[in-house]
C-alpha atoms as a PDB file:
ATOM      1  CA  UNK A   1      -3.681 -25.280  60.440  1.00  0.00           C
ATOM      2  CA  UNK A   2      -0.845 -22.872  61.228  1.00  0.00           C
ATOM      3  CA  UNK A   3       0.743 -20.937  58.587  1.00  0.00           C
ATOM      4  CA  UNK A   4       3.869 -19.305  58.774  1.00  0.00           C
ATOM      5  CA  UNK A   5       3.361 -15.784  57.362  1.00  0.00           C
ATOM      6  CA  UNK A   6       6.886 -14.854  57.390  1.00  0.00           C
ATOM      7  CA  UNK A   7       7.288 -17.990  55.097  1.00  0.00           C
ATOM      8  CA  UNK A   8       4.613 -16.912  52.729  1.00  0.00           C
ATOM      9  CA  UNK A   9       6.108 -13.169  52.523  1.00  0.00           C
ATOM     10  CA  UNK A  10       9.321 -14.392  51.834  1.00  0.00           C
ATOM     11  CA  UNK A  11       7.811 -16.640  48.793  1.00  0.00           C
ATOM     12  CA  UNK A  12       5.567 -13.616  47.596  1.00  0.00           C
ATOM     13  CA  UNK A  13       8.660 -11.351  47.847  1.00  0.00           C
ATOM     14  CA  UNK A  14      10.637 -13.657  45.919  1.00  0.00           C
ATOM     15  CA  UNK A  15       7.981 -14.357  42.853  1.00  0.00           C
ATOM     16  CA  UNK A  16       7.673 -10.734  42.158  1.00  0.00           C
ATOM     17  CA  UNK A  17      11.542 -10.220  42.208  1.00  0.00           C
ATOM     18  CA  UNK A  18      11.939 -12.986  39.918  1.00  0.00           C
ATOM     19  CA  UNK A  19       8.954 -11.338  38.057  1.00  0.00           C
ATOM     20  CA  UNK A  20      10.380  -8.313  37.850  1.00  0.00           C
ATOM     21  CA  UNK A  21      13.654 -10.049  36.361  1.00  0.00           C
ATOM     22  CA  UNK A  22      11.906 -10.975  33.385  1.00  0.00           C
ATOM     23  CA  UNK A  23      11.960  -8.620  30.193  1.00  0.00           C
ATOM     24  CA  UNK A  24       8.467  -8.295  28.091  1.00  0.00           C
ATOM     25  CA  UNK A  25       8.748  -9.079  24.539  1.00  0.00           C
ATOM     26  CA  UNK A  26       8.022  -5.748  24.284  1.00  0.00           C
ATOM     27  CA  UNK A  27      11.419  -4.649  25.641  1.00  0.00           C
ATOM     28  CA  UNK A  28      13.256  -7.604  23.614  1.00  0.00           C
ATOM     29  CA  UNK A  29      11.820  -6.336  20.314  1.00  0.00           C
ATOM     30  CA  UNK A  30      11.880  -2.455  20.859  1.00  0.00           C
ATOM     31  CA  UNK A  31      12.496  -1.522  17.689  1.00  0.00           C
ATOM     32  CA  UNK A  32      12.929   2.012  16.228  1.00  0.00           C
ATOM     33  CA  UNK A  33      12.990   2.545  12.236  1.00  0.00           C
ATOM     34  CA  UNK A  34      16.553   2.388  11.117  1.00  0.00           C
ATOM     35  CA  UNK A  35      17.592   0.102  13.398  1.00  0.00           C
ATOM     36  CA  UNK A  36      20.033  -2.746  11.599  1.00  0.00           C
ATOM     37  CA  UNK A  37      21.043  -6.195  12.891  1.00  0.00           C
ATOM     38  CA  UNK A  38      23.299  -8.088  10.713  1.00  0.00           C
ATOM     39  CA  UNK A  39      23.302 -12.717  10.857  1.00  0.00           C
ATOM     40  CA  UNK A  40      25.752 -15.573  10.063  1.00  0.00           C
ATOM     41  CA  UNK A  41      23.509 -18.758   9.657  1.00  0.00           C
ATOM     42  CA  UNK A  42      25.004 -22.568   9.838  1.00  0.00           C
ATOM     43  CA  UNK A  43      22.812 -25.399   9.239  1.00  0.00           C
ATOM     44  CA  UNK A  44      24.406 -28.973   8.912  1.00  0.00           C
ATOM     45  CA  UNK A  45      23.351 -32.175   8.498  1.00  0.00           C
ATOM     46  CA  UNK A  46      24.381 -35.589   6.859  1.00  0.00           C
ATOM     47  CA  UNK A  47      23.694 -34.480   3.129  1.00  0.00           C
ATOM     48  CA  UNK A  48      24.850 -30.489   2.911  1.00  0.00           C
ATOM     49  CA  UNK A  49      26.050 -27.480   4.836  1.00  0.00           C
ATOM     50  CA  UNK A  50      24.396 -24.181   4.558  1.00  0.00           C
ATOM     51  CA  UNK A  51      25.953 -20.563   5.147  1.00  0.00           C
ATOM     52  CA  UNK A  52      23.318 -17.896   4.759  1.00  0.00           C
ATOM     53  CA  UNK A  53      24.219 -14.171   5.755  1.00  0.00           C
ATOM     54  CA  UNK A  54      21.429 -12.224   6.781  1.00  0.00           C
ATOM     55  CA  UNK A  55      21.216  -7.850   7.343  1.00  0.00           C
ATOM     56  CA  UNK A  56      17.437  -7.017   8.435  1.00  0.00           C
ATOM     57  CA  UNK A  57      16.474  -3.398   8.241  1.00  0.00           C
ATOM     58  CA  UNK A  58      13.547  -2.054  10.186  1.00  0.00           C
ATOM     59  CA  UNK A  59      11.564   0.218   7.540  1.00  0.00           C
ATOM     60  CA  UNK A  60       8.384   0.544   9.550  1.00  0.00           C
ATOM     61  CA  UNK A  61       6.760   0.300  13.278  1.00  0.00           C
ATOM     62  CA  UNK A  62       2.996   0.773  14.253  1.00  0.00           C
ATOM     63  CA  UNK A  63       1.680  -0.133  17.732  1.00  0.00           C
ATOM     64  CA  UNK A  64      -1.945  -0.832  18.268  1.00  0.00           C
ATOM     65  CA  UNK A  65      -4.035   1.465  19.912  1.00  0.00           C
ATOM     66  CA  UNK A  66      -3.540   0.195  23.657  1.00  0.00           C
ATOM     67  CA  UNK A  67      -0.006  -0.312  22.690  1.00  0.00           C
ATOM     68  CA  UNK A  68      -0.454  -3.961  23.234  1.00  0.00           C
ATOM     69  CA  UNK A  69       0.849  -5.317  19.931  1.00  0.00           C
ATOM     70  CA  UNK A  70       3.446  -3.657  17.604  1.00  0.00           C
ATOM     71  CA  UNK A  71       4.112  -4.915  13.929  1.00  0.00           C
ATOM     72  CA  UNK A  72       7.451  -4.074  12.553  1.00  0.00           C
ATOM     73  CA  UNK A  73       7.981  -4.205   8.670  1.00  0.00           C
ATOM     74  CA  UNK A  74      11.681  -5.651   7.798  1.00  0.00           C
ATOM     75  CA  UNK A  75      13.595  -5.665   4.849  1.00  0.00           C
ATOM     76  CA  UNK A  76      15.643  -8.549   5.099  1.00  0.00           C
ATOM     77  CA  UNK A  77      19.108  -8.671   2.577  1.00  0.00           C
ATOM     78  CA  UNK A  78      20.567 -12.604   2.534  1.00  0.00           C
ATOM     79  CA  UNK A  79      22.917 -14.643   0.746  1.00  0.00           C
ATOM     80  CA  UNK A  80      23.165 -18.348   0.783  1.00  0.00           C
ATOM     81  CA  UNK A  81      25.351 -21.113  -0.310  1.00  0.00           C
ATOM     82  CA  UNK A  82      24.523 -24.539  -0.206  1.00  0.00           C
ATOM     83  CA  UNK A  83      27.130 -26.995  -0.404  1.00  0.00           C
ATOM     84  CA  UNK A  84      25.361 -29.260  -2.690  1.00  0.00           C
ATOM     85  CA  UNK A  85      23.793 -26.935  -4.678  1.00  0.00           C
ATOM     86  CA  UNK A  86      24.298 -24.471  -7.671  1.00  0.00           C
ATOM     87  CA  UNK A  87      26.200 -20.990  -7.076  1.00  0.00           C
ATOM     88  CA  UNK A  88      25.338 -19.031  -4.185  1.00  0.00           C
ATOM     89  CA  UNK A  89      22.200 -16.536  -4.694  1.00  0.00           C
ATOM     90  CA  UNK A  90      21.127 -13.448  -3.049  1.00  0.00           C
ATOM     91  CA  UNK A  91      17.146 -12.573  -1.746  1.00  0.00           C
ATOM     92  CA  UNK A  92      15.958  -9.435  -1.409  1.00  0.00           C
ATOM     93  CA  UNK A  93      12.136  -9.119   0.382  1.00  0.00           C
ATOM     94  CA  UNK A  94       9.996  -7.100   2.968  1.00  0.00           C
ATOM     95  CA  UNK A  95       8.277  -9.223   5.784  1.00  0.00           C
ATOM     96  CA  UNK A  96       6.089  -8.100   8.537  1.00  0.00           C
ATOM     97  CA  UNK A  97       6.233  -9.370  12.078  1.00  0.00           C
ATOM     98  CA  UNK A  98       4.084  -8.903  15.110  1.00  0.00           C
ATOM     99  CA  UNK A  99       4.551  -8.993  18.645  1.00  0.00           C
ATOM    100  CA  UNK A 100       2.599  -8.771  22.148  1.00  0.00           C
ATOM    101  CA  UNK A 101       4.279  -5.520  23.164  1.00  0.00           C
ATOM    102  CA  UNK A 102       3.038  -6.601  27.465  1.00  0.00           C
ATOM    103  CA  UNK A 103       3.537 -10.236  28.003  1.00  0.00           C
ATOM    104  CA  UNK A 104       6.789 -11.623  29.665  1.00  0.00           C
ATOM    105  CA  UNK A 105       9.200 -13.924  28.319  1.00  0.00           C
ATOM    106  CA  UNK A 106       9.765 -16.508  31.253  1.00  0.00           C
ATOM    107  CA  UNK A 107      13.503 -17.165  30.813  1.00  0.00           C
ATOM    108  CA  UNK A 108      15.649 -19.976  32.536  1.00  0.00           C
ATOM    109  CA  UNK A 109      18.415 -17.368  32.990  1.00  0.00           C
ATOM    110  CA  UNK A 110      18.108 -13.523  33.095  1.00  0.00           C
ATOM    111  CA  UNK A 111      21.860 -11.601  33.153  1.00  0.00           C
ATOM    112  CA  UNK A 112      24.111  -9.599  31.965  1.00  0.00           C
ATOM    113  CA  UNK A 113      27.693  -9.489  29.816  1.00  0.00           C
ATOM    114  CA  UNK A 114      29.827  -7.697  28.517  1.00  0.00           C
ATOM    115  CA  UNK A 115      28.496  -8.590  25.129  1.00  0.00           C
ATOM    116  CA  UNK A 116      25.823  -6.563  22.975  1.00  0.00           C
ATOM    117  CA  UNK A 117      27.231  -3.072  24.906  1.00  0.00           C
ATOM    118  CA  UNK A 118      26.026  -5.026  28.156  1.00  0.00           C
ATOM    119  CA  UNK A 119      22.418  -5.358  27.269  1.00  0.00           C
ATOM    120  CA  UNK A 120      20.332  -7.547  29.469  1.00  0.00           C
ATOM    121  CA  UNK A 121      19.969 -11.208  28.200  1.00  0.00           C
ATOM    122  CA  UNK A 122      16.957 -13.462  28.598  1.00  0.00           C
ATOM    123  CA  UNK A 123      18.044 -17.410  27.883  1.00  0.00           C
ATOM    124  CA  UNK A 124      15.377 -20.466  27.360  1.00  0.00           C
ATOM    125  CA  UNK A 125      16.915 -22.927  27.118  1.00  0.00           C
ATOM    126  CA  UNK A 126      15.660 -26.678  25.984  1.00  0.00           C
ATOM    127  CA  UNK A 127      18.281 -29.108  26.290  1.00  0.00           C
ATOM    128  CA  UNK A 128      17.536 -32.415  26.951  1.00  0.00           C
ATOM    129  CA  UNK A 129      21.102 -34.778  27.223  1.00  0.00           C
ATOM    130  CA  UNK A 130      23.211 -34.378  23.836  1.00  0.00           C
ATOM    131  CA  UNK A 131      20.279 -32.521  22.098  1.00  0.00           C
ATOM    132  CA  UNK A 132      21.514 -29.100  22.787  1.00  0.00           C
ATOM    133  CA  UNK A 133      18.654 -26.372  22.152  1.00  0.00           C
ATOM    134  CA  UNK A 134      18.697 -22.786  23.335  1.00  0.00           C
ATOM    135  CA  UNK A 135      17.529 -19.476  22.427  1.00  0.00           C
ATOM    136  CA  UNK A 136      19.226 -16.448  23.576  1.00  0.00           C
ATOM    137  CA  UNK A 137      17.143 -12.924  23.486  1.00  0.00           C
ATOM    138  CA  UNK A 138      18.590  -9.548  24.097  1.00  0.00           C
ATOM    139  CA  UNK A 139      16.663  -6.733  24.960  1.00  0.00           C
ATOM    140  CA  UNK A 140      16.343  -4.363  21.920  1.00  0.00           C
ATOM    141  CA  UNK A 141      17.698  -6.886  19.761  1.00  0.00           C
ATOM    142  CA  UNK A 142      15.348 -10.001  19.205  1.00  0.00           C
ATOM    143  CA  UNK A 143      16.474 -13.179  19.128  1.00  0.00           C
ATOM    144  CA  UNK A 144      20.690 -13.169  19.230  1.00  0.00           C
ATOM    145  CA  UNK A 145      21.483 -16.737  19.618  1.00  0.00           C
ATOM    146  CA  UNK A 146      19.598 -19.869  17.968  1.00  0.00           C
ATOM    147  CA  UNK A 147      20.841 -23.170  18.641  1.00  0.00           C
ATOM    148  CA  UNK A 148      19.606 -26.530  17.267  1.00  0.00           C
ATOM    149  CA  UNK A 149      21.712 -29.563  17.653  1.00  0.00           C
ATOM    150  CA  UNK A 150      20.695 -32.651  17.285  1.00  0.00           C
ATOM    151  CA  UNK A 151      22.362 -36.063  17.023  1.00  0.00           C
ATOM    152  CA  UNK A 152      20.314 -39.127  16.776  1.00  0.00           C
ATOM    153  CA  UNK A 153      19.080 -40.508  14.322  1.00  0.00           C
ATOM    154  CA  UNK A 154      21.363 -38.672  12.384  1.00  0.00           C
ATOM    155  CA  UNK A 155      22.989 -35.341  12.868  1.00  0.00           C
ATOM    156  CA  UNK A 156      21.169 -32.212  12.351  1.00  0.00           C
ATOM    157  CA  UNK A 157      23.189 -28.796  13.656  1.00  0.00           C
ATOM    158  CA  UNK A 158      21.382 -25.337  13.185  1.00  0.00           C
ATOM    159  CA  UNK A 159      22.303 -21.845  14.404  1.00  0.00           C
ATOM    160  CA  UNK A 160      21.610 -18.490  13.773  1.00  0.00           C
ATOM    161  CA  UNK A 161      24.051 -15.734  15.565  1.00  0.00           C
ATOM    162  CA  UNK A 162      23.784 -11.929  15.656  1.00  0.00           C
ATOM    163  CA  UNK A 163      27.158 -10.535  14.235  1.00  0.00           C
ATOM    164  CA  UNK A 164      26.313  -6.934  14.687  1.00  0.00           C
ATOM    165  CA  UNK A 165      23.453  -4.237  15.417  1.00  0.00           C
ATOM    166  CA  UNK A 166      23.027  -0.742  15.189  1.00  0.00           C
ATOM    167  CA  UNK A 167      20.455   1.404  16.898  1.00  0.00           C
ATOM    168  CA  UNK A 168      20.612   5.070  16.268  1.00  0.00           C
ATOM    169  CA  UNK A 169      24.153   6.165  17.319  1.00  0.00           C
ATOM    170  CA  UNK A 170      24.756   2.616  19.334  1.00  0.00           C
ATOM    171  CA  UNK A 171      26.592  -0.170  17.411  1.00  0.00           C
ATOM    172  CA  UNK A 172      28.017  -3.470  18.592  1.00  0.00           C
ATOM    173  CA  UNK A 173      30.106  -6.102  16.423  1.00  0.00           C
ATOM    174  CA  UNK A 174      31.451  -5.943  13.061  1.00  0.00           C
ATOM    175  CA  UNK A 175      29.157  -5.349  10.053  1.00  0.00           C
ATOM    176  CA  UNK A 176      29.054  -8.014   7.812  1.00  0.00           C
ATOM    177  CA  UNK A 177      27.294  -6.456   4.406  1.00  0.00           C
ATOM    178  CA  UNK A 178      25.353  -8.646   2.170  1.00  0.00           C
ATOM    179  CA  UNK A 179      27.342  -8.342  -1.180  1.00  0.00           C
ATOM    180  CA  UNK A 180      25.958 -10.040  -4.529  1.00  0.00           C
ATOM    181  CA  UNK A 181      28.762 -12.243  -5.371  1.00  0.00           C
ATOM    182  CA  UNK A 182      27.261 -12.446  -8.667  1.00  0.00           C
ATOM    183  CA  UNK A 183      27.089  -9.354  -9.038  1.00  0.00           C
ATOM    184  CA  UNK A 184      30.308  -8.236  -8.670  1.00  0.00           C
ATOM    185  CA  UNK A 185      31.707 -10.559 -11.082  1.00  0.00           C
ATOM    186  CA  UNK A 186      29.084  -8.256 -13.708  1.00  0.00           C
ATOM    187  CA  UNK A 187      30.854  -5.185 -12.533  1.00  0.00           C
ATOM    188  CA  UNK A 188      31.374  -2.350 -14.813  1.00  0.00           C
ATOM    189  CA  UNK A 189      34.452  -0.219 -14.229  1.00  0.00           C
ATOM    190  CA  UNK A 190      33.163   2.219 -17.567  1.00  0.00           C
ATOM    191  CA  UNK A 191      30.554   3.763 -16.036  1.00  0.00           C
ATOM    192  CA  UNK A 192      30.426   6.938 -13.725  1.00  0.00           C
ATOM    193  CA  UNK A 193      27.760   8.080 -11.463  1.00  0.00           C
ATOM    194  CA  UNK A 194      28.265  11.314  -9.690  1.00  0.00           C
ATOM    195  CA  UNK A 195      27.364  13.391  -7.667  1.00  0.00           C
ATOM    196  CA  UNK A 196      28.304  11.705  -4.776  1.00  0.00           C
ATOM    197  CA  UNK A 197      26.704  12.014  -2.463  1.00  0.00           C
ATOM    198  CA  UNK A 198      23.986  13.244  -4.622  1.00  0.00           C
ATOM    199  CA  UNK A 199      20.455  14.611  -3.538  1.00  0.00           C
ATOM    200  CA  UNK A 200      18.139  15.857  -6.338  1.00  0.00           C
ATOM    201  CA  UNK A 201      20.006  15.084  -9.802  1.00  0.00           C
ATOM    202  CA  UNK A 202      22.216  12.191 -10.302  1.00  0.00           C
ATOM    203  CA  UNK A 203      24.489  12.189 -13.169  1.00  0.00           C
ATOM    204  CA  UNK A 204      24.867   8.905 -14.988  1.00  0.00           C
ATOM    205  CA  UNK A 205      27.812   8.456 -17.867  1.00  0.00           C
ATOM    206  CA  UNK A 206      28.934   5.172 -19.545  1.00  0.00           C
ATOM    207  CA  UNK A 207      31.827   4.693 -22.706  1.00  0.00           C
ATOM    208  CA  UNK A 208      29.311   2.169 -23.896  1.00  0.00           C
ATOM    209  CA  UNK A 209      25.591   1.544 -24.774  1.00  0.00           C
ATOM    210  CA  UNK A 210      23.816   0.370 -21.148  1.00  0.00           C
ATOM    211  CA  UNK A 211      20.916  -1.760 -22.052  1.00  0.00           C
ATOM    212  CA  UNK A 212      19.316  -1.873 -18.817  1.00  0.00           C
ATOM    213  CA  UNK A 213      20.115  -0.100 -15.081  1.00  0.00           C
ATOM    214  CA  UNK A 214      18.676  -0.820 -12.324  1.00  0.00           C
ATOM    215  CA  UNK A 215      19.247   1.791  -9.198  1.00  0.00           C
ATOM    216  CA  UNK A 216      18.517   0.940  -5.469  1.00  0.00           C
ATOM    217  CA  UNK A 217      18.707   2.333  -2.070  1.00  0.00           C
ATOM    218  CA  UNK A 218      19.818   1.043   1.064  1.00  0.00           C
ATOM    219  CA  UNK A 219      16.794  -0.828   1.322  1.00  0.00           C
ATOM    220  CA  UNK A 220      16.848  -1.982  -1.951  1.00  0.00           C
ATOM    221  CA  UNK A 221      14.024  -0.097  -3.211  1.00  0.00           C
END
């Protein structure tokens, strides 16, 4: 049996280019503390629509000892409305997530845009006829693009999109802040909180009696 060794170089050559392509999860989630990425969820289907902003704040990061896996604790800030439910409600919680800091994620498409400050993009991507499925990952940013559409028996249209990010001194979109709408509507123009910004004392002054305050930081802690 003859082999053609130029043939086989060629193929070798070309497996660990398109090897080299891919990103590691690793590089997709390389997240530092700080870093924000701000959501717009849609989710359709025959009986209700649901709009669900979502800010995610990364309050923590700890890699194993071979570096391996890293866990990232998020606090995640989202409002919802659901057509055919009550008033919309806010959630406030802390999740953890971990990920396999060395294995590759074997995308259909590797490239690059002009979107997300021209970070590199890794697509999978499931379609199969109308049924339109595909995840897009960008590398320091997670999962950007979530697409679920499906049509038979009955239709059934999901996607998640990331509206903005910031890393350190980098930012990309427009911020879109999770504000309790309920809230607001209990807004108090009487009282007066200052310093501002304050640092060791905070001053806190109301016309009338407060019967209970509640205080929170940017992670709402």
């Amino acid at each position: 049996m003859r082999v053609n060794f130029t043939v086989v170089l060629l193929l070798v050559f070309s497996l660990v280019t398109l090897a080299q392509d891919y990103s590691t999860w690793g590089e997709i989630y390389d997240y530092e503390v700080g870093d924000e990425f701000h959501y717009k969820e849609l989710h359709y289907t025959h009986d209700y629509w649901l709009f669900r902003d979502i800010n995610k704040i990364i309050v923590g990061r700890d890699e194993s000892s071979g570096g391996d896996t890293i866990t990232y604790t998020r606090f995640v800030k989202q409002y919802t409305i659901i057509t055919s439910g009550p008033e919309g409600y806010e959630e406030f919680y802390e999740n953890r997530v971990v990920y396999n800091a060395n294995s590759l994620c074997f995308a259909d498409s590797v490239y690059y845009t002009d979107d997300y400050n021209g970070r590199k993009i890794s697509l999978l991507d499931y379609t199969i006829g109308q049924d339109v499925n595909s995840d897009e990952y960008v590398d320091g940013c997670g999962l950007a693009v979530y697409r679920r559409n499906y049509w038979d028996p009955a239709p059934n249209n999901h996607s998640i999109r990331l509206l903005y990010f910031k890393k350190g001194e980098e930012e990309w979109g427009t911020p879109n802040p999770v504000v309790g709408i309920p809230i607001l509507k209990q807004q108090r123009n009487d009282i007066q909180i200052y310093p501002n910004p304050a640092r060791d004392n905070l001053q806190i002054s109301s016309s009338e009696n407060i019967e209970g305050l509640m205080i929170c930081d940017q992670y709402g802690r």
